[in-house]
Each structure stands twice: as structure tokens, then as C-alpha cells.
PDB file of N, CA and C in Angstrom:
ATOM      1  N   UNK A   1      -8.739  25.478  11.213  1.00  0.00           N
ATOM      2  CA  UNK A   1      -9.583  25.834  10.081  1.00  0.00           C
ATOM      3  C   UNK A   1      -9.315  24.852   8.948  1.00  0.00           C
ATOM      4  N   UNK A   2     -10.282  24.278   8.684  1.00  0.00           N
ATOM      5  CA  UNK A   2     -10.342  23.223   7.544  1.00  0.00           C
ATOM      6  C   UNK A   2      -9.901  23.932   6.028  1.00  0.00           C
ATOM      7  N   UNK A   3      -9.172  23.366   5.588  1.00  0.00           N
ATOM      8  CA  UNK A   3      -8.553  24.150   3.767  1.00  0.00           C
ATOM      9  C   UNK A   3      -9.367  23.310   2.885  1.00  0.00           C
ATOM     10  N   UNK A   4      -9.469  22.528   3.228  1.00  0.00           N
ATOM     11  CA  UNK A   4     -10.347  21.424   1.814  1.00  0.00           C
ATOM     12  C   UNK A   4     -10.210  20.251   2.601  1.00  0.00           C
ATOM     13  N   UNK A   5     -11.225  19.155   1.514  1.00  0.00           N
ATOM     14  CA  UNK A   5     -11.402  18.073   1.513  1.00  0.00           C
ATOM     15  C   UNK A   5     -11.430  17.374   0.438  1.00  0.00           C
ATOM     16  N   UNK A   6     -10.765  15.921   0.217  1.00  0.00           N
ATOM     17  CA  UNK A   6     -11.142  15.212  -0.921  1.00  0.00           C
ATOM     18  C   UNK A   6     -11.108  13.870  -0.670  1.00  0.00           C
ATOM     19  N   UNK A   7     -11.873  13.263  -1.134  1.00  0.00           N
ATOM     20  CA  UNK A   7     -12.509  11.904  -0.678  1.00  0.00           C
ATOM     21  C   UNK A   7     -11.663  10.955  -2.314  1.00  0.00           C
ATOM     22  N   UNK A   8     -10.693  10.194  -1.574  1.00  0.00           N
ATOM     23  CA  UNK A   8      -9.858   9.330  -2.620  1.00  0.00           C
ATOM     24  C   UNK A   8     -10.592   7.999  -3.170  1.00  0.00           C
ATOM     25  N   UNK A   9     -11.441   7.565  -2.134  1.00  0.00           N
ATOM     26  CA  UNK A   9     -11.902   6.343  -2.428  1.00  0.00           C
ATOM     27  C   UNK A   9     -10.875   4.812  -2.142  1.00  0.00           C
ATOM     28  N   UNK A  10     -11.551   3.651  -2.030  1.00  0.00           N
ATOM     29  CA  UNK A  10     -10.752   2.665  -1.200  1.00  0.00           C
ATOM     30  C   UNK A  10     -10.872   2.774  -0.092  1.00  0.00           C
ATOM     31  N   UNK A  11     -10.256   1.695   0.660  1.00  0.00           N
ATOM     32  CA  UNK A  11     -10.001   1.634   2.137  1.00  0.00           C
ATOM     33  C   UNK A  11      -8.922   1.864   3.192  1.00  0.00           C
ATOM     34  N   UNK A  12      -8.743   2.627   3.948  1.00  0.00           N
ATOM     35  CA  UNK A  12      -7.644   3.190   4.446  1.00  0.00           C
ATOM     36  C   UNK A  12      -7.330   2.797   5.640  1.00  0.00           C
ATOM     37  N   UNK A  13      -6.299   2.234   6.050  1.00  0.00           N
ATOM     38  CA  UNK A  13      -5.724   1.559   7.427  1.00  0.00           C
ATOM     39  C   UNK A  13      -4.381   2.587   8.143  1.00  0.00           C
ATOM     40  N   UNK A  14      -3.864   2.994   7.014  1.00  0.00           N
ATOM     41  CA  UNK A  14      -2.698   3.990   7.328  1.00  0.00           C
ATOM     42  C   UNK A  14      -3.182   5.526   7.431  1.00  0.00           C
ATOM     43  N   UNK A  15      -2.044   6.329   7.969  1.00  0.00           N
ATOM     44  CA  UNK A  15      -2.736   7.979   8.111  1.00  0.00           C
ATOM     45  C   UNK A  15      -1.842   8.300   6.828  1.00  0.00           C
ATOM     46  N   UNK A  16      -1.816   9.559   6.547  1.00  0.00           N
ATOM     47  CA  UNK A  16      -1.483  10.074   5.127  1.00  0.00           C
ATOM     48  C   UNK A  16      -0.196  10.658   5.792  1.00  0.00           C
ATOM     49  N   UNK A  17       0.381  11.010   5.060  1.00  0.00           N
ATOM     50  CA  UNK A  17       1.985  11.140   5.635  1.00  0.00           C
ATOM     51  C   UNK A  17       2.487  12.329   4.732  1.00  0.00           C
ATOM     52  N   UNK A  18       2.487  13.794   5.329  1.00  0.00           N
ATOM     53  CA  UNK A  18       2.820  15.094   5.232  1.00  0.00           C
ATOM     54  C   UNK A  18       4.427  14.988   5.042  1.00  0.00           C
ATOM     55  N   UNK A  19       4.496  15.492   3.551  1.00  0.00           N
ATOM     56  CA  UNK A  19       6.128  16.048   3.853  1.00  0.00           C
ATOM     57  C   UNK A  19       6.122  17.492   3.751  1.00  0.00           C
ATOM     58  N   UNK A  20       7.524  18.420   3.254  1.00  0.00           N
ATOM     59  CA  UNK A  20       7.509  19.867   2.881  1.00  0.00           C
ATOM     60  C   UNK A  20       6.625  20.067   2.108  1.00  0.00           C
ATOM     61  N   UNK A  21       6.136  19.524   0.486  1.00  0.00           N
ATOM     62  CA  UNK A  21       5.481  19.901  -0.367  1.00  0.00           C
ATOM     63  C   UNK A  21       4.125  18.526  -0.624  1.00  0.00           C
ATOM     64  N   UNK A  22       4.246  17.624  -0.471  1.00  0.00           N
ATOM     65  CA  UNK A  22       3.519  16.632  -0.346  1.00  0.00           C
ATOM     66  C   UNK A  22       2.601  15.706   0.458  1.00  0.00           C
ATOM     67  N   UNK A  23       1.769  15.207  -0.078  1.00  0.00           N
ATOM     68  CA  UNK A  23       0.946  14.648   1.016  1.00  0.00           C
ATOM     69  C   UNK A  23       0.620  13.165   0.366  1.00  0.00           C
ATOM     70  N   UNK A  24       0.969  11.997   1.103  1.00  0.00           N
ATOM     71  CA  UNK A  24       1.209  10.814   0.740  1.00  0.00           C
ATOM     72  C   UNK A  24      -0.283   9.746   0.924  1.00  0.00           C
ATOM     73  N   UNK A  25      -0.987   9.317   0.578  1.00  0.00           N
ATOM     74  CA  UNK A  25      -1.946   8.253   0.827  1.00  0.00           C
ATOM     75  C   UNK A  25      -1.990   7.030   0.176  1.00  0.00           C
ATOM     76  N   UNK A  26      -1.799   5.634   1.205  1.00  0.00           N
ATOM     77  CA  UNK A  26      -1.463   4.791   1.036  1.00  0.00           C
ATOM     78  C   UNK A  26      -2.988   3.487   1.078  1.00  0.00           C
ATOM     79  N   UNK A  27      -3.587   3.176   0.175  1.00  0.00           N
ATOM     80  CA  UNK A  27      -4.400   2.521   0.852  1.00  0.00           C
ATOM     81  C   UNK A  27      -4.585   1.167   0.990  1.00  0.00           C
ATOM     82  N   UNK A  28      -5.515  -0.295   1.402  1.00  0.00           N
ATOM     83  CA  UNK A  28      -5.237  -1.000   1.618  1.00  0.00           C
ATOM     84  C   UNK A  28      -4.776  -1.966   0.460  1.00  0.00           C
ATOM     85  N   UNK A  29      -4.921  -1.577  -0.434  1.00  0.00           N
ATOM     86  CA  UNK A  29      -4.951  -2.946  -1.927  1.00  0.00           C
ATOM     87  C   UNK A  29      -3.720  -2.098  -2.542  1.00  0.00           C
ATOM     88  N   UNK A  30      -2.514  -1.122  -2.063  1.00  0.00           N
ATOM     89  CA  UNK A  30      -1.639  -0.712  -3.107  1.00  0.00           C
ATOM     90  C   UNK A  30      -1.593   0.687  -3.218  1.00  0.00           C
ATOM     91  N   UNK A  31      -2.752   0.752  -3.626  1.00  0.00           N
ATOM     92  CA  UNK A  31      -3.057   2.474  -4.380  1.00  0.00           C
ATOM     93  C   UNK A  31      -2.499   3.432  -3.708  1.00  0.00           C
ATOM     94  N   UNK A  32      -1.507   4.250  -4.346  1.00  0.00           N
ATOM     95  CA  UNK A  32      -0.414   5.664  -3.669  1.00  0.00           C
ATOM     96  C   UNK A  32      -1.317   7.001  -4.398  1.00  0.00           C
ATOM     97  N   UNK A  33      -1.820   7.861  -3.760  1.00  0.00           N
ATOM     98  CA  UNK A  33      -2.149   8.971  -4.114  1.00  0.00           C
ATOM     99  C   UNK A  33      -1.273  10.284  -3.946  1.00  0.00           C
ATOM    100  N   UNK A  34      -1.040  10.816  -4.495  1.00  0.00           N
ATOM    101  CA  UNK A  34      -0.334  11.553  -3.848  1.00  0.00           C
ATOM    102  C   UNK A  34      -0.942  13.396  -4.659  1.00  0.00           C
ATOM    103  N   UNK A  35      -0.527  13.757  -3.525  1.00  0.00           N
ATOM    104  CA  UNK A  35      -1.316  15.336  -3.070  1.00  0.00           C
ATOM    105  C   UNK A  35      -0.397  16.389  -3.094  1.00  0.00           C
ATOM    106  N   UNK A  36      -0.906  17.445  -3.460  1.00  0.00           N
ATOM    107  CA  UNK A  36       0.155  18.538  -3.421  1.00  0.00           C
ATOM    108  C   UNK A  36      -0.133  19.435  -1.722  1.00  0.00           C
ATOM    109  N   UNK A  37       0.942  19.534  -0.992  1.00  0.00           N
ATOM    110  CA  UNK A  37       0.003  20.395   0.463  1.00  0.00           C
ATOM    111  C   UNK A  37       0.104  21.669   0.158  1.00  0.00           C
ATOM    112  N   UNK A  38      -1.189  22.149  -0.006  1.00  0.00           N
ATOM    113  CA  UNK A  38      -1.298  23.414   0.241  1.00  0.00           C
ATOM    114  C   UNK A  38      -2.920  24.203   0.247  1.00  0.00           C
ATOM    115  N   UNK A  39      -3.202  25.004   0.050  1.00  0.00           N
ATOM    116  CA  UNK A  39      -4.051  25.592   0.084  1.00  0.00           C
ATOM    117  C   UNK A  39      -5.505  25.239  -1.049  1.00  0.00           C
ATOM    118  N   UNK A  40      -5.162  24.912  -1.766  1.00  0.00           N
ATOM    119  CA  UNK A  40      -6.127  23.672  -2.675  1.00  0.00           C
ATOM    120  C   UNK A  40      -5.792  22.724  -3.135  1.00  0.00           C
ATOM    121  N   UNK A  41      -7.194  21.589  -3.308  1.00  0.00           N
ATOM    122  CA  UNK A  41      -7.005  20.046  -3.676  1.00  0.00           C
ATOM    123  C   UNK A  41      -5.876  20.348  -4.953  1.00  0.00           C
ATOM    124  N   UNK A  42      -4.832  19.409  -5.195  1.00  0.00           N
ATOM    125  CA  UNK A  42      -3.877  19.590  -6.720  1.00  0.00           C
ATOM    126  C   UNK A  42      -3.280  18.083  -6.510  1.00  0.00           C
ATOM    127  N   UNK A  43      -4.005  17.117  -7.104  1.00  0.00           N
ATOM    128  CA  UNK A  43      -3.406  15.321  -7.173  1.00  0.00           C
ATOM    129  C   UNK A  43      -2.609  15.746  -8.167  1.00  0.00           C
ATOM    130  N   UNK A  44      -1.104  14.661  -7.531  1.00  0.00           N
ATOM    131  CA  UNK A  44      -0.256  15.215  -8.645  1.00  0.00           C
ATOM    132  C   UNK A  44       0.431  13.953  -9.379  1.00  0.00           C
ATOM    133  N   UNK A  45      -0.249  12.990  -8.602  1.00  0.00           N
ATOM    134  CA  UNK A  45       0.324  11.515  -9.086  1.00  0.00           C
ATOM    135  C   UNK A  45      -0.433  10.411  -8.327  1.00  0.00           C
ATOM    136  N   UNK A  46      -1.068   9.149  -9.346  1.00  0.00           N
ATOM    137  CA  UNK A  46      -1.671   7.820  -8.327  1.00  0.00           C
ATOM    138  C   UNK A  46      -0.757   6.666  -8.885  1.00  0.00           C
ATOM    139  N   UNK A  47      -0.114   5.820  -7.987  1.00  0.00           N
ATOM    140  CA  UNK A  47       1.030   5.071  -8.598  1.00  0.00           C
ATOM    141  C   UNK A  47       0.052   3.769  -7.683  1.00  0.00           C
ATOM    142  N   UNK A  48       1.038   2.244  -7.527  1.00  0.00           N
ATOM    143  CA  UNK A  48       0.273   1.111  -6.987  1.00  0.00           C
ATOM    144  C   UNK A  48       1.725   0.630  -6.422  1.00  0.00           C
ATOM    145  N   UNK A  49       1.678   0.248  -5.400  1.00  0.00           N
ATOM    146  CA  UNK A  49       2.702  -0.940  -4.974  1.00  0.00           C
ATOM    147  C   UNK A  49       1.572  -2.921  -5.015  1.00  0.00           C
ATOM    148  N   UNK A  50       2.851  -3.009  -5.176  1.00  0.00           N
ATOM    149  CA  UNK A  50       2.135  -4.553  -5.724  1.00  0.00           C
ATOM    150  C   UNK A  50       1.391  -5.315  -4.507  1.00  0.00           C
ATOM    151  N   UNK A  51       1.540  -5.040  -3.332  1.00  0.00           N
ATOM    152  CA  UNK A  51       0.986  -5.257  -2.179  1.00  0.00           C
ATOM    153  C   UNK A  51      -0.019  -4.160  -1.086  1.00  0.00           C
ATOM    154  N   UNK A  52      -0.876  -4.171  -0.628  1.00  0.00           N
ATOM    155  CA  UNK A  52      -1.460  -3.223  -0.236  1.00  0.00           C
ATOM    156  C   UNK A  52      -0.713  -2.393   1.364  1.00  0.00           C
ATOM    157  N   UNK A  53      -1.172  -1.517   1.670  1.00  0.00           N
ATOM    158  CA  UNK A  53      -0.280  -1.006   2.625  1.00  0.00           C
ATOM    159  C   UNK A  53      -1.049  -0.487   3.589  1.00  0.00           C
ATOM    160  N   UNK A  54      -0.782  -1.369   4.982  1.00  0.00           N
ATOM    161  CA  UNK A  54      -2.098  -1.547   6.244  1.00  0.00           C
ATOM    162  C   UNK A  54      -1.460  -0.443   7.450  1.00  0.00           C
ATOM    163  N   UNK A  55      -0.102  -0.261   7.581  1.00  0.00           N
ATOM    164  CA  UNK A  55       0.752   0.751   8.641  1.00  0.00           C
ATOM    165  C   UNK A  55       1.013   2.130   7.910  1.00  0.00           C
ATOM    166  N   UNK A  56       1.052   3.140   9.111  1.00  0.00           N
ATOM    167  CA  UNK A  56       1.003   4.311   8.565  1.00  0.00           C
ATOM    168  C   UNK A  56       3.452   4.547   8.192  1.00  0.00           C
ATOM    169  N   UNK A  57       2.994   5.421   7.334  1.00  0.00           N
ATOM    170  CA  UNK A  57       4.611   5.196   6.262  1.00  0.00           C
ATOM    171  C   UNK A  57       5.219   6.000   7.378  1.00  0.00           C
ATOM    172  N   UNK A  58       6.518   5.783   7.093  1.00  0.00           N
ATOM    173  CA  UNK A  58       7.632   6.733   7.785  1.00  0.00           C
ATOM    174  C   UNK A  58       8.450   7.808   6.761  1.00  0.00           C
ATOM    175  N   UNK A  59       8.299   9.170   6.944  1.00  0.00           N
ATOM    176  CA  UNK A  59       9.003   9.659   6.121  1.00  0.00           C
ATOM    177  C   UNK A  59      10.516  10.251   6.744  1.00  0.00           C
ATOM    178  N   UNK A  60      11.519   9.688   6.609  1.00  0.00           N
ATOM    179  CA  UNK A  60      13.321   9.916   7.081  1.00  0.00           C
ATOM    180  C   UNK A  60      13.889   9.985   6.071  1.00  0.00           C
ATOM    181  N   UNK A  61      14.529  11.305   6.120  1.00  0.00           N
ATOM    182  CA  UNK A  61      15.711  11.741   5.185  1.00  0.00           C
ATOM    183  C   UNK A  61      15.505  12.040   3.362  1.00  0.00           C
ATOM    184  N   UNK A  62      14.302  12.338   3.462  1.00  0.00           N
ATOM    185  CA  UNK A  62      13.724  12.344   2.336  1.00  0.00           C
ATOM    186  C   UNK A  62      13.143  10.517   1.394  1.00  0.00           C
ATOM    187  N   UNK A  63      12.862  10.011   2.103  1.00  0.00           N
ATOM    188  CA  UNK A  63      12.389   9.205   1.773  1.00  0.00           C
ATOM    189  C   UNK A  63      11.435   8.608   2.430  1.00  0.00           C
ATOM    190  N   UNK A  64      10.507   7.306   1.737  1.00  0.00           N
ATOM    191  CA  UNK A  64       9.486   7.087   2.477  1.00  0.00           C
ATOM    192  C   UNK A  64       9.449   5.521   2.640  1.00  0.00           C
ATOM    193  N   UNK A  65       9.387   4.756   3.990  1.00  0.00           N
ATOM    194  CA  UNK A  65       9.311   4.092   3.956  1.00  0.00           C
ATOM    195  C   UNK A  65       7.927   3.182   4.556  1.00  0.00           C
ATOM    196  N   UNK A  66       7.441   2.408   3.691  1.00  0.00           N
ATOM    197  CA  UNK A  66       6.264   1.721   3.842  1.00  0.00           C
ATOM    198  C   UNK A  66       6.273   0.168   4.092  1.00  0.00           C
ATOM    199  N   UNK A  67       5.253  -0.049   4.643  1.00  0.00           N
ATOM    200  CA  UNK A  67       5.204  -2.060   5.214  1.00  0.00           C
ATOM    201  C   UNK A  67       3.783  -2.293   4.427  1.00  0.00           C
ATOM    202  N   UNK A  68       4.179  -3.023   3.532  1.00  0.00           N
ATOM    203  CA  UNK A  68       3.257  -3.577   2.543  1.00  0.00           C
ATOM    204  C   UNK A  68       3.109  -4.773   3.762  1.00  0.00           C
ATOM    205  N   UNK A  69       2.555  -5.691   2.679  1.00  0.00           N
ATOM    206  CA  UNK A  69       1.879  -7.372   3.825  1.00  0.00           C
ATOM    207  C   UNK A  69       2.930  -8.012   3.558  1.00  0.00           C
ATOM    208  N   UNK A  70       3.562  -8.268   2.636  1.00  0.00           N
ATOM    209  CA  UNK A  70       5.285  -9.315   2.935  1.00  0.00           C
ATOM    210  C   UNK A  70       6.235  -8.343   3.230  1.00  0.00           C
ATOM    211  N   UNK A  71       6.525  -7.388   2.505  1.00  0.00           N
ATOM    212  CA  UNK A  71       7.976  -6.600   2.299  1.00  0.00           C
ATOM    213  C   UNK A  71       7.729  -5.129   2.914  1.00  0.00           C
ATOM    214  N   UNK A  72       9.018  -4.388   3.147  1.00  0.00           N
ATOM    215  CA  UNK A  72       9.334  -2.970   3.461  1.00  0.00           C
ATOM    216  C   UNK A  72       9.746  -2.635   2.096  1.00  0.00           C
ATOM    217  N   UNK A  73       9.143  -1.331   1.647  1.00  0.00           N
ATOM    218  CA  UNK A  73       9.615  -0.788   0.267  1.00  0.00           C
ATOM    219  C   UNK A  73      10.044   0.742   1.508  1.00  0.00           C
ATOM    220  N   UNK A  74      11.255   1.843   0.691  1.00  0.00           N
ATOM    221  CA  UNK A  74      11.571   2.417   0.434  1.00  0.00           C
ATOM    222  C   UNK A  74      11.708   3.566  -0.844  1.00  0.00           C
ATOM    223  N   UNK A  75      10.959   4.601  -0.693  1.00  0.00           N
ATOM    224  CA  UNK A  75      10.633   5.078  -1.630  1.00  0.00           C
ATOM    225  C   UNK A  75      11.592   6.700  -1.605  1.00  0.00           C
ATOM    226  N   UNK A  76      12.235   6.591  -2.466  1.00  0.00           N
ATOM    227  CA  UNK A  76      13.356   8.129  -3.002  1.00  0.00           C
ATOM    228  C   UNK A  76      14.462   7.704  -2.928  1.00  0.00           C
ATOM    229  N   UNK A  77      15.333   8.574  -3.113  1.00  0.00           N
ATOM    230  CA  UNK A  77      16.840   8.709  -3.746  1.00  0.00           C
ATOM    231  C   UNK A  77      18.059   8.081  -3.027  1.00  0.00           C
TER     232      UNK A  77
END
């Protein structure tokens, strides 16, 4: 059963990457959206990495790691 939909805009090469409370979208020129998971749309932050991001992220140990086009960033604590 579908809960919602929301259309971010941009172009997307990666899948969105579910944690406990969050929902991650990465798209091709940078742009980080990020989503609250649950039962309605709630954006709770749009940040940019300086490179765009074409592979879907890995989330381990509370962190997230992404492959921009030169570099691997690591994202949390």
C-alpha cells in the first residue's frame, strides 16, 4: 500500500537509502534531500555535496557512505 508520494525534482541515478527515521536522496549534480520515514511527506533538510552522486549510498553503522565522481564521502559521527 502506497503512503505518499513526492516528486524532488533533478535527475536520479542512485535509489534513496532508508534508515530507522530517515530517508536519504542523492541526485546526480549533488543535491541531498532528505525525508522524514513515515506516514507523511515531512523534508527535513536539502544539503549539496560538491560533486554529484551516480551509485546508490551505503548506510553502516550509522553512517552514510556515498561515491560522488572523484571521491567517497562519509557522512555521520
Amino acid at each position: 500500500k502506497e503512503a505518499w508520494k513526492q516528486r524532488l525534482g533533478g535527475q536520479f541515478a542512485a535509489s534513496p537509502v532508508i534508515t530507522a527515521d530517515r530517508i536519504y536522496c542523492f541526485d546526480q549534480r549533488g543535491k541531498t534531500t532528505v525525508l522524514a520515514a513515515g506516514p507523511s511527506v515531512k523534508p527535513l533538510a536539502v544539503n549539496s555535496l560538491d560533486e554529484g552522486c551516480f551509485a546508490s549510498p551505503a548506510a553502516v553503522d550509522g553512517s552514510l557512505f556515498v561515491r560522488g565522481k572523484a571521491h567517497l564521502y562519509c557522512i555521520g559521527n
